[in-house]
Protein backbone atom coordinates (compact mmCIF):
# COMPACT_ATOMS: atom_id res chain seq x y z
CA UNK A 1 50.52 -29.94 93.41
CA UNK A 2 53.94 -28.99 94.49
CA UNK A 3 53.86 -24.81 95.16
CA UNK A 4 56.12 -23.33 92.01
CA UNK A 5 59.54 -22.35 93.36
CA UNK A 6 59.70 -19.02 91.49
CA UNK A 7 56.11 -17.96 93.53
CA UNK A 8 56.90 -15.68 96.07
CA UNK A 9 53.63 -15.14 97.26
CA UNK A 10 52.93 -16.23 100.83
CA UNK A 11 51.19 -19.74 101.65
CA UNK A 12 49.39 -19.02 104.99
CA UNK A 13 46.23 -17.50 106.04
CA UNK A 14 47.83 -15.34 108.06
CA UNK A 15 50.76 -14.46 106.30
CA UNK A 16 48.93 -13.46 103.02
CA UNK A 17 46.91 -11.18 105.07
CA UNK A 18 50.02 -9.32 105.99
CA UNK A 19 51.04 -9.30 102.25
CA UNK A 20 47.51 -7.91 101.62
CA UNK A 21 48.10 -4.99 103.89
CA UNK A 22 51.49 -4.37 103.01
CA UNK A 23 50.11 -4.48 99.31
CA UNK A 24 47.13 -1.58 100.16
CA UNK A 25 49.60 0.56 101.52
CA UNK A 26 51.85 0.17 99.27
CA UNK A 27 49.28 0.97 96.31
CA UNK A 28 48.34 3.54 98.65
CA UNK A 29 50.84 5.71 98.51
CA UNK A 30 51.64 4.91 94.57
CA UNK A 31 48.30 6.01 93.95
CA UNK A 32 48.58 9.66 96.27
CA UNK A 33 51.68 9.58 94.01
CA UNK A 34 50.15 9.63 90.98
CA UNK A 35 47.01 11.85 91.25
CA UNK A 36 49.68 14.38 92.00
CA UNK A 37 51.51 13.95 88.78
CA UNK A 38 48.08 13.62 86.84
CA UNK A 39 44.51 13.19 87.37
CA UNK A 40 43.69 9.81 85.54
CA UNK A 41 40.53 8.01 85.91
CA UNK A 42 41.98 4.74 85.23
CA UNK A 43 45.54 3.03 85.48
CA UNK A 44 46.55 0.72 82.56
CA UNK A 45 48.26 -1.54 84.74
CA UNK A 46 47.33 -1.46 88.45
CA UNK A 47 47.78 -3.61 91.30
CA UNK A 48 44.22 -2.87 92.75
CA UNK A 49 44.82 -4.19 96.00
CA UNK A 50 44.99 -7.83 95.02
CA UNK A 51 46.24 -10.16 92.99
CA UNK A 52 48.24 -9.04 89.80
CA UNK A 53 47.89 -10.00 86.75
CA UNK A 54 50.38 -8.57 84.55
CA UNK A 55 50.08 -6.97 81.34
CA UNK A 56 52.15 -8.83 79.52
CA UNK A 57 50.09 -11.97 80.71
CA UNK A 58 46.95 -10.22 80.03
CA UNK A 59 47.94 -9.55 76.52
CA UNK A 60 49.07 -12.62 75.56
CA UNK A 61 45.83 -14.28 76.77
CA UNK A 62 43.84 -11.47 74.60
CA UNK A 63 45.89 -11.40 71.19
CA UNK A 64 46.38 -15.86 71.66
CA UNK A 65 42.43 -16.74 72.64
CA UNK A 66 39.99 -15.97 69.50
CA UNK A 67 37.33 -13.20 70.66
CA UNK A 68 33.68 -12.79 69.81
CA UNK A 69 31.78 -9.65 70.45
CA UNK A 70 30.03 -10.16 73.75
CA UNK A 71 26.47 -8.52 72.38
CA UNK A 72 26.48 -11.40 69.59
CA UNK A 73 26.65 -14.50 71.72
CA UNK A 74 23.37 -16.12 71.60
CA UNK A 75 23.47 -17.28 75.29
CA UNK A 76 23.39 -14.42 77.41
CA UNK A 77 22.58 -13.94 81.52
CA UNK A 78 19.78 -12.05 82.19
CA UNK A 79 21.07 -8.47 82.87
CA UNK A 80 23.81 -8.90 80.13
CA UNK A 81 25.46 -5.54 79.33
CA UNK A 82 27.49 -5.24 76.16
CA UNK A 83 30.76 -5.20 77.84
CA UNK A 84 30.37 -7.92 79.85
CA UNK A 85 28.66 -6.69 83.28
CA UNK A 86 25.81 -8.32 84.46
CA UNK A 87 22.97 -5.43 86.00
CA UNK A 88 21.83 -6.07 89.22
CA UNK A 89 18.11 -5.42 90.04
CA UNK A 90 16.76 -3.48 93.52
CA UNK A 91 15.31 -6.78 94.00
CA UNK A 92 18.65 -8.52 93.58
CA UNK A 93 17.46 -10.29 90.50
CA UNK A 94 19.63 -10.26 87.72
CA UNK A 95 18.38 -7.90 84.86
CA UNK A 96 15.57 -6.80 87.21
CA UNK A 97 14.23 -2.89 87.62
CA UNK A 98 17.04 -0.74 88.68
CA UNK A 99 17.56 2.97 88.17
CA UNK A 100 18.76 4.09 85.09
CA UNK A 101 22.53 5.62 85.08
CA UNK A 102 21.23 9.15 85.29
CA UNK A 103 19.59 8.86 87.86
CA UNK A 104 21.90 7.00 90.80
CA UNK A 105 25.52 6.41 90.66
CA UNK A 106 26.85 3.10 88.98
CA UNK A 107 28.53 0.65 91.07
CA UNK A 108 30.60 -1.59 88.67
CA UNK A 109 32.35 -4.45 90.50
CA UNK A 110 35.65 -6.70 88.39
CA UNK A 111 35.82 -9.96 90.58
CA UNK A 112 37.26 -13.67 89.93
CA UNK A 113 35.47 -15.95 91.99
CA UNK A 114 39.11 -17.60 92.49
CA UNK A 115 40.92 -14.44 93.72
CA UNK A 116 41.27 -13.68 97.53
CA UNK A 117 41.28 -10.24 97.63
CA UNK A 118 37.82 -10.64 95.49
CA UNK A 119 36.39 -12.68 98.56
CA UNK A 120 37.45 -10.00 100.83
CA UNK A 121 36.21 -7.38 98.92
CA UNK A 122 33.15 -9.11 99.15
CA UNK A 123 33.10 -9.40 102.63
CA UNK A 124 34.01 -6.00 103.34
CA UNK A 125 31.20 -4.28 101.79
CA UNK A 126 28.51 -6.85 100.13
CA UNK A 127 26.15 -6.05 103.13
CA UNK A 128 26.01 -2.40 102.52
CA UNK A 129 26.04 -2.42 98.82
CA UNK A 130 22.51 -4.49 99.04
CA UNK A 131 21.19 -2.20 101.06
CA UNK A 132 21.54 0.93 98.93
CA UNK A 133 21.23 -1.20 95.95
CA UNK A 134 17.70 -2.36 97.77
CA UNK A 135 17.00 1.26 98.39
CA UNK A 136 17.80 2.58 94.74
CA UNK A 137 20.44 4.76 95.73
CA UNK A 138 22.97 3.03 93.44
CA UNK A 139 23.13 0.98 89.76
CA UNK A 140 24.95 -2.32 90.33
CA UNK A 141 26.58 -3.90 87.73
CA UNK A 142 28.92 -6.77 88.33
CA UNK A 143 31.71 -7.87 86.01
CA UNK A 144 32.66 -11.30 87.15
CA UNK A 145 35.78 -12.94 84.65
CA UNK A 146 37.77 -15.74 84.57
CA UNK A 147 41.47 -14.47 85.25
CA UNK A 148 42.51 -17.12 87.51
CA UNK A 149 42.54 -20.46 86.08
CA UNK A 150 46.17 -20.88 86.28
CA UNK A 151 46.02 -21.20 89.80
CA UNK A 152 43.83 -24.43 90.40
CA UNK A 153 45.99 -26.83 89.57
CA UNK A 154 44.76 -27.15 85.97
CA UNK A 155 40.91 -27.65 86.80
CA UNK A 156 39.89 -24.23 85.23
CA UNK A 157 38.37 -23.16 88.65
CA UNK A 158 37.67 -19.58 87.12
CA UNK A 159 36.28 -20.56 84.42
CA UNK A 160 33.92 -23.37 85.92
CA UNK A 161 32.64 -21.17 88.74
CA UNK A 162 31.82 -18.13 86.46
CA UNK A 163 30.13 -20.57 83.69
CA UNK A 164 28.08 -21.78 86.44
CA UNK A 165 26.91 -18.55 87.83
CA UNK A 166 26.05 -17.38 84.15
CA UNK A 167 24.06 -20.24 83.96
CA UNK A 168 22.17 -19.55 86.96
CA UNK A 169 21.85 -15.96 85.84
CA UNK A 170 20.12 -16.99 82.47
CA UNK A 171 17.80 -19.66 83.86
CA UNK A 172 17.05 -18.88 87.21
CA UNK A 173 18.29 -14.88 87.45
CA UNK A 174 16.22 -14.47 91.03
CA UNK A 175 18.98 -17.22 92.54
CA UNK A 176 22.12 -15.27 90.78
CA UNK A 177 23.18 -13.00 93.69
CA UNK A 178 22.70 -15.99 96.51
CA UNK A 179 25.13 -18.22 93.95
CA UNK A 180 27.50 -15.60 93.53
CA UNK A 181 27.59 -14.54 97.50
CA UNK A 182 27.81 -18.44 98.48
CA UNK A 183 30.76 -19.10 95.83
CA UNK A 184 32.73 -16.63 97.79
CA UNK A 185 31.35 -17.27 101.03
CA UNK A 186 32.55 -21.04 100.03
CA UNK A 187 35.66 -19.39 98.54
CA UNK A 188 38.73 -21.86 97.83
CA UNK A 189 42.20 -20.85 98.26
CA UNK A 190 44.48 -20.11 95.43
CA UNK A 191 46.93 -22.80 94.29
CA UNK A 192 44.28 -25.73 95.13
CA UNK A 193 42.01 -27.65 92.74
CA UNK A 194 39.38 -25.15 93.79
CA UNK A 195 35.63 -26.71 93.98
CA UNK A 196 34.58 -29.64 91.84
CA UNK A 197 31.58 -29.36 90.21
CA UNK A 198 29.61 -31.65 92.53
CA UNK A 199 30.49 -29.29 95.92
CA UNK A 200 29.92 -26.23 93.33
CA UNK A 201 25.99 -28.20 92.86
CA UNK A 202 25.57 -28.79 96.61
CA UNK A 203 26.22 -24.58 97.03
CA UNK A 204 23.41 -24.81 94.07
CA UNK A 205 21.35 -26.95 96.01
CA UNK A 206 21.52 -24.80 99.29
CA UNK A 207 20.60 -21.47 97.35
CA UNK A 208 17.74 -22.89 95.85
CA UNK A 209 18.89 -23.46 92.65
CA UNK A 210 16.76 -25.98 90.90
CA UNK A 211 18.12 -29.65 90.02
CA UNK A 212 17.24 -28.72 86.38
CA UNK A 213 19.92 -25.65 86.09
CA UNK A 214 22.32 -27.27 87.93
CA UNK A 215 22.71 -30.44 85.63
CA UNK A 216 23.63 -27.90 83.19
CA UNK A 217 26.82 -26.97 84.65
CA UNK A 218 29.22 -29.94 83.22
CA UNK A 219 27.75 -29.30 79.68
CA UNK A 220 29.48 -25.68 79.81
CA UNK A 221 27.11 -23.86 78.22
CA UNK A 222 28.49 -20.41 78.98
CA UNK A 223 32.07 -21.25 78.54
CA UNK A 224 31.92 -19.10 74.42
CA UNK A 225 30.27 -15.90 77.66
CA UNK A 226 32.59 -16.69 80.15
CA UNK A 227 35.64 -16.15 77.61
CA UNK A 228 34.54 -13.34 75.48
CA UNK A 229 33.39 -11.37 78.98
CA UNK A 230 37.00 -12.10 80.14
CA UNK A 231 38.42 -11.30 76.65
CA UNK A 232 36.60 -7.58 76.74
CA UNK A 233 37.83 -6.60 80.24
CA UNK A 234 40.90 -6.93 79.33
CA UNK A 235 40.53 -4.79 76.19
CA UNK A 236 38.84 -2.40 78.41
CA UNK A 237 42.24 -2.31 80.29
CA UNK A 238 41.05 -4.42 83.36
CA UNK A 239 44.18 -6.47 84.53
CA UNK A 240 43.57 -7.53 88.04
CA UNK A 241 40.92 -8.29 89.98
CA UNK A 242 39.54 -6.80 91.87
CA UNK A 243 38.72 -3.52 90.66
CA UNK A 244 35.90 -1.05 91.45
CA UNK A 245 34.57 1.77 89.62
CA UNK A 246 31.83 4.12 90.69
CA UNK A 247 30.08 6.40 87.63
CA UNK A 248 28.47 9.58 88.57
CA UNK A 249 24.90 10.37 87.57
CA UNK A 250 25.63 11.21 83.94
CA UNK A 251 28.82 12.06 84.72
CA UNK A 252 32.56 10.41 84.80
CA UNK A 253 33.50 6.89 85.33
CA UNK A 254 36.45 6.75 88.34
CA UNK A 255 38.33 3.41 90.00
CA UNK A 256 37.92 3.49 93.94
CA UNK A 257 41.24 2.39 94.83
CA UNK A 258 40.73 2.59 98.69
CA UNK A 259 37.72 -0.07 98.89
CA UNK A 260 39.90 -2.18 101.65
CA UNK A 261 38.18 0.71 104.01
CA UNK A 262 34.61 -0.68 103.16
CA UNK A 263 33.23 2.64 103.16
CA UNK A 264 31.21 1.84 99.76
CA UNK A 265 28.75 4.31 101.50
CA UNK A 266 31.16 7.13 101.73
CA UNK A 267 32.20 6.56 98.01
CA UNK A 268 29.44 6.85 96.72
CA UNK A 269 28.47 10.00 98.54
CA UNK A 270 31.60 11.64 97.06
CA UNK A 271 30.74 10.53 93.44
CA UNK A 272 27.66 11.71 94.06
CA UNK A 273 28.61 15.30 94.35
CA UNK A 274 31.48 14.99 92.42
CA UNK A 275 34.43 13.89 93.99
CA UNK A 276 37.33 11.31 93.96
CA UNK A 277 36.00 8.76 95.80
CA UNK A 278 39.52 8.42 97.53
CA UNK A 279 39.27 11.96 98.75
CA UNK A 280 40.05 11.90 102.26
């Protein structure tokens, strides 16, 4: 498909990288900006170093799509939380023992497995996370959502990838971190058809995902989940991906704005004892 003329966003590797930094900075500074007028916990409309999606857009979609309470949807992932967030184990299985929120802080993680700056996100600090998720020193709770669709070409990319991975988190919840690493590690780039549903199986296939589970994927079966998830971010204020949030020990809820650093380690430490995790 043709690239829309009124997109100003830039079409190579290389050049969106540049927009990407020029984007951080720029976010950078409006956020130093802003704690100094206020201390606010969370911005209605923020451009959280990546993609934007405005909130205009993200209202229409909320007040035009019909919602359904998350917590009444029959079929759930394993892990389910009622907003949406799927808990992450110490063992990486989804729904499996973790420490409660009193006890370690919560690492809550808004991705689209479309969006770029989701993918480097992921790249940036995935490694690290495991391990002090692995250790118990942090609560992980990942919010995957379908924001993105408009930008595969009409093949509901967002959409298909996440209803996938909540199958695999339902049926096979050991495999749901390997999926959801592989989808971005096999990450398409914006404006493209995205995956089909066969390559999507063969990333199945190579994570050990059982033939069984993946047949399920063209039937949909988590498509009512995948939009009422999506539907209560965005009530919840969430209108761009990707966002992070780290929740102290029975204590406040704050947005790490600076995760392009990859210190996840650092952040936490701060929330830990009570800081901004953007304190420098």
């Amino acid at each position: 498909m043709a690239r829309n003329k009124n997109d100003q966003r830039p079409s190579t590797a290389k050049a969106r990288a540049r927009e990407a930094a020029r984007l951080e900075a720029e976010r950078l500074k409006q956020e130093r900006e802003a704690r100094a007028r206020r201390r606010r916990t969370v911005t209605i409309a923020s451009i959280a170093g990546g993609v934007v999606v405005t909130v205009a857009l993200a209202l229409a979609v909320f007040f035009t799509i019909p919602r359904e309470s998350v917590e009444n949807l029959e079929a759930q992932p394993a892990g389910a939380q009622s907003d949406g967030g799927i808990l992450i184990g110490k063992d990486g299985v989804a729904g499996g023992d973790a420490p409660s929120a009193a006890d370690a802080v919560t690492v809550e993680i808004y991705s689209d497995y479309m969006c770029p700056y989701c993918g480097m996100l992921e790249k940036g600090i995935a490694s690290r996370l495991n391990e002090m998720r692995e250790a118990g020193e942090v609560r992980v709770i990942l919010h995957p959502l379908a924001f993105l669709d408009s930008y595969s070409n009409e093949t509901q990319y967002s959409t298909r990838a996440l209803n996938h991975a909540a199958q695999v988190a339902k049926d096979e919840p050991d495999k749901f971190m390997a999926f959801h690493e592989a989808l971005f590690e096999d990450q398409p780039e914006e404006n493209t058809d995205g995956l089909s549903d066969s390559e999507i199986v063969e990333i199945a296939n190579r994570v050990g995902i059982s033939a069984e589970v993946s047949a399920k994927f063209g039937a949909m079966e988590m498509s009512d989940w995948v939009a009422a998830v999506s539907n209560q971010a965005m009530a919840d204020g969430i209108t761009g991906t990707p966002r992070v949030f780290l929740t102290q020990p029975g204590g406040k809820r704050q947005g790490w704005e600076s995760w392009s650093t990859g210190d996840i380690k650092g952040a936490v430490a701060k929330v830990k004892e009570g800081k901004d995790p953007d304190d420098q």
